[in-house]
C-alpha atoms as a PDB file:
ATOM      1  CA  UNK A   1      15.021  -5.220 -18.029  1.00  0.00           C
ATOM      2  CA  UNK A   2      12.341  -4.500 -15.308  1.00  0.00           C
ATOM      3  CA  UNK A   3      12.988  -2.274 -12.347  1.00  0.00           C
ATOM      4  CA  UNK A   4      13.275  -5.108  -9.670  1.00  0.00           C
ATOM      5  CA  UNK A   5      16.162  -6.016 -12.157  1.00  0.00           C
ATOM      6  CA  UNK A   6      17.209  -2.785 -11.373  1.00  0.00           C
ATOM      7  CA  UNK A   7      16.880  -1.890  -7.823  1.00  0.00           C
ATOM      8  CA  UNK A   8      16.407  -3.933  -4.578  1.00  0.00           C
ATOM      9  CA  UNK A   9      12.702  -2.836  -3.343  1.00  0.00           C
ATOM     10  CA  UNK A  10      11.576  -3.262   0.042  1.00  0.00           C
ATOM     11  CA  UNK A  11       8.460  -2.318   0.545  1.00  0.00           C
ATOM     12  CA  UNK A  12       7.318  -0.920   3.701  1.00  0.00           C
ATOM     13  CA  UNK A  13       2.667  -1.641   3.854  1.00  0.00           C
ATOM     14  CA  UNK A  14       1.353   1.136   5.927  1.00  0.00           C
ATOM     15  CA  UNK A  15       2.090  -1.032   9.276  1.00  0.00           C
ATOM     16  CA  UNK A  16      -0.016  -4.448   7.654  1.00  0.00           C
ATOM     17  CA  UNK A  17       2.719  -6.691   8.388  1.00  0.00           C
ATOM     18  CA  UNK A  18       4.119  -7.135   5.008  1.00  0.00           C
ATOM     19  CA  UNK A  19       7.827  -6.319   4.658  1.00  0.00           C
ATOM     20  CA  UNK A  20       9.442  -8.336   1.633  1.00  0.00           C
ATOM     21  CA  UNK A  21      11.032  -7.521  -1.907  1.00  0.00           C
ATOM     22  CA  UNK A  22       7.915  -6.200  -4.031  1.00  0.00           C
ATOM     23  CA  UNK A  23       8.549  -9.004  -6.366  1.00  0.00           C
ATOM     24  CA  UNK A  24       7.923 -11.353  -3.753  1.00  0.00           C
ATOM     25  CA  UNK A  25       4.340  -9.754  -2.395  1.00  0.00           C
ATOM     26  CA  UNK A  26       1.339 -12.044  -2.594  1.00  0.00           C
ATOM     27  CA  UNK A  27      -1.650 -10.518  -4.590  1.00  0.00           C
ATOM     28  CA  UNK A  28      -3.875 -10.899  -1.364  1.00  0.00           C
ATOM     29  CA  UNK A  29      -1.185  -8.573   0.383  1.00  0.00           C
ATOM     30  CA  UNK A  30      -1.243  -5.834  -2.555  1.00  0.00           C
ATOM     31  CA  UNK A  31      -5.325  -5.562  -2.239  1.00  0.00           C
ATOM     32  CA  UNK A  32      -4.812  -5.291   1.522  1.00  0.00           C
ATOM     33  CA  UNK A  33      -2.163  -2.576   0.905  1.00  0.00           C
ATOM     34  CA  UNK A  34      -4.408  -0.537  -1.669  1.00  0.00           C
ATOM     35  CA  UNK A  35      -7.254  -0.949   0.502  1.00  0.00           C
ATOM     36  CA  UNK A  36      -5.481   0.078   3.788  1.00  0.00           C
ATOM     37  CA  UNK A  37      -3.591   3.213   1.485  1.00  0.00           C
ATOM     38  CA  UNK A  38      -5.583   3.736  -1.971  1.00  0.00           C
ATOM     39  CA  UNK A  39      -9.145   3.190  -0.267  1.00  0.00           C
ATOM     40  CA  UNK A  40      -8.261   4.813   3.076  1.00  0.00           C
ATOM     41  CA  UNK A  41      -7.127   8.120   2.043  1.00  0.00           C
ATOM     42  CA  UNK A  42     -10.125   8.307  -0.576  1.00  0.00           C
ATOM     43  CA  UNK A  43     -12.718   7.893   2.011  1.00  0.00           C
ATOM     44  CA  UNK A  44     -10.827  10.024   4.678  1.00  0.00           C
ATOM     45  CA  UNK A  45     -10.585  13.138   1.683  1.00  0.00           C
ATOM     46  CA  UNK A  46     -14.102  12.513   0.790  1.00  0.00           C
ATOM     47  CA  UNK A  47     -15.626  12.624   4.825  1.00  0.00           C
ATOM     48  CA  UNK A  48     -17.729  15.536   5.737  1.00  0.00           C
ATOM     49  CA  UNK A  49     -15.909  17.853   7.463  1.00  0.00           C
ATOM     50  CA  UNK A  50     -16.073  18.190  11.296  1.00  0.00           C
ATOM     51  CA  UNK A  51     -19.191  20.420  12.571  1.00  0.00           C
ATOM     52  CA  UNK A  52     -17.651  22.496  15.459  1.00  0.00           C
END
């Protein structure tokens, strides 16, 4: 039994226009979620800090 078996997911992108059961997202719209999540917080934690 897998979780979608399970449990109704809805997953909600980070505002990228994809809302639809995670079984049903396209792999095009999980790299465009990682990048827009995964990607963007790396290279946000990783910026030089503000000089002020």
């Amino acid at each position: 039994m897998t979780i979608s078996q399970s449990f109704s997911i809805l997953i909600n992108s980070a505002g990228i226009d994809h809302y639809r059961p995670f079984e049903k997202i396209r792999k095009r719209e999980t790299k465009e979620m990682l990048n827009t999540n995964v990607l963007g917080i790396f290279q946000v934690t990783h910026a030089d800090p503000p000089v002020g």
